[in-house]
Each structure stands twice: as C-alpha cells, then as structure tokens.
Protein backbone atom coordinates (compact mmCIF):
# COMPACT_ATOMS: atom_id res chain seq x y z
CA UNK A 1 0.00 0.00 0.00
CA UNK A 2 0.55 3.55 -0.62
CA UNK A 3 1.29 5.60 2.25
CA UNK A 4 0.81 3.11 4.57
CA UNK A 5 2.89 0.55 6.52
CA UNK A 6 2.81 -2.96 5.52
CA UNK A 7 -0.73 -4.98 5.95
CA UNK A 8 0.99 -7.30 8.42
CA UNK A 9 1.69 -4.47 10.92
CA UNK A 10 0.60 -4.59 14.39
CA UNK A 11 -0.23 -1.35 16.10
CA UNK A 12 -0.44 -0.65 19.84
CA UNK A 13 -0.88 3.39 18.96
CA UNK A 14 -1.05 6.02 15.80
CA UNK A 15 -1.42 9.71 15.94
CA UNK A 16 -2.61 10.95 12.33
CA UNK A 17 -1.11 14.04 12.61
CA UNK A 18 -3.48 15.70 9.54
CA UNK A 19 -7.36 15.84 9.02
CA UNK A 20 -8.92 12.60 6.68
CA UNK A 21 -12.37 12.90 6.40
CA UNK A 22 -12.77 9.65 7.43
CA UNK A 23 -11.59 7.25 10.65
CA UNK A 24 -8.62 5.67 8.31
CA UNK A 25 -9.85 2.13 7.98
CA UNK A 26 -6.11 0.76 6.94
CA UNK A 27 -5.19 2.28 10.08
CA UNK A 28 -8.02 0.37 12.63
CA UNK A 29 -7.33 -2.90 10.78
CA UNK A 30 -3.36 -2.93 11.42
CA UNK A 31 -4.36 -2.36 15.38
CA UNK A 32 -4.35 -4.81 17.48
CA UNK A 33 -6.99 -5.69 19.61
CA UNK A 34 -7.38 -2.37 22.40
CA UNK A 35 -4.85 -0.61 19.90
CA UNK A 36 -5.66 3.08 20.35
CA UNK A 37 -5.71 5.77 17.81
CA UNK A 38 -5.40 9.62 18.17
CA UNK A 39 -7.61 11.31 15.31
CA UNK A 40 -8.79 14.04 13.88
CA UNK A 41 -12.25 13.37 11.44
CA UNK A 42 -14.37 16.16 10.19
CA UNK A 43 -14.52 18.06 6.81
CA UNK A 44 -15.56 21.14 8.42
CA UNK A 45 -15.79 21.07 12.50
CA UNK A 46 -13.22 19.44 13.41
CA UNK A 47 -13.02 17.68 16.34
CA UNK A 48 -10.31 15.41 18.16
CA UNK A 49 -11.08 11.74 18.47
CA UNK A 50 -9.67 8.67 20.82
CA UNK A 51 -10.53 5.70 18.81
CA UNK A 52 -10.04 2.36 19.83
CA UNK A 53 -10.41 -1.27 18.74
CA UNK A 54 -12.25 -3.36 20.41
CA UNK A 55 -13.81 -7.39 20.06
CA UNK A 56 -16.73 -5.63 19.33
CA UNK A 57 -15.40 -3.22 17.16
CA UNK A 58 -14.45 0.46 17.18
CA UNK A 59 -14.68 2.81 20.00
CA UNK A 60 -15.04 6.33 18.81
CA UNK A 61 -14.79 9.24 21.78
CA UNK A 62 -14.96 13.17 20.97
CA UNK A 63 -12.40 15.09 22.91
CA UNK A 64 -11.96 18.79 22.13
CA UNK A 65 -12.31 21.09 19.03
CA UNK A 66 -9.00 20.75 16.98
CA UNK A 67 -7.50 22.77 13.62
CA UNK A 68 -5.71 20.20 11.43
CA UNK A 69 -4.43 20.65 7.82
CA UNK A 70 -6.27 17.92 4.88
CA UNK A 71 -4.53 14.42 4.89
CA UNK A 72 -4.27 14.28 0.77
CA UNK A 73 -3.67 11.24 -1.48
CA UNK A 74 -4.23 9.26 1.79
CA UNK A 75 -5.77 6.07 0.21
CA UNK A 76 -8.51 6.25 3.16
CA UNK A 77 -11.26 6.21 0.80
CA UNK A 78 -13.27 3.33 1.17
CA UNK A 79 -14.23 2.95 -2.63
C-alpha cells in the first residue's frame, strides 16, 4: 500500500497528525486488539477523536475542538 505501513503491521498506537475525512480504515485494521488511535475526522468542524479497537469493534470518543491541515492522497477512501 501507498502511504501506509505494511498490511501485516501490528499497532499498539497512531497519531494521524493531519485531518482525513474519514476514521482511516487501513489504520483500525493494522491495530491490534485495544490498539488506540489519536484522530482528527471532520470536513468542516473538526473535532479530536480517541478511537479504539475493540472485540466488538471500534470505540469512537470526541475530545476537544481541533485545527488540522487535509490528509491528501491518503488512500482512506473506502471505494
């Protein structure tokens, strides 16, 4: 991939230190179970996020209003 470490990474943590639009799904599916992610989602308020991976799947909590620059040519698009 593109941008992205290889697919048979293991992540504890990740900061994305720019603004997808999106939670990065590459990102959520190279943590490992209770892997936590600092975030930043949101086209036009932009908010921070602690996002974490779960057995039941992803944990999303809002933590403060945030100012990032656009993550471009990311690859997080889901199409």
């Amino acid at each position: 991939m593109v941008g992205w470490w290889s697919a048979t990474a293991s992540f504890d943590a990740v900061i994305v230190t720019a603004d997808p639009e999106t939670i990065p799904p590459q990102l959520v599916k190279q943590s490992r179970s209770d892997g936590r992610m600092v975030v930043q989602v949101a086209v036009y308020d932009q908010y921070l996020y602690v996002v974490q991976k779960t057995e039941n799947g992803v944990k999303r909590d809002q933590q403060t209003a945030v100012r990032f620059v656009p993550l471009l040519d990311s690859g997080c698009s889901s199409n």
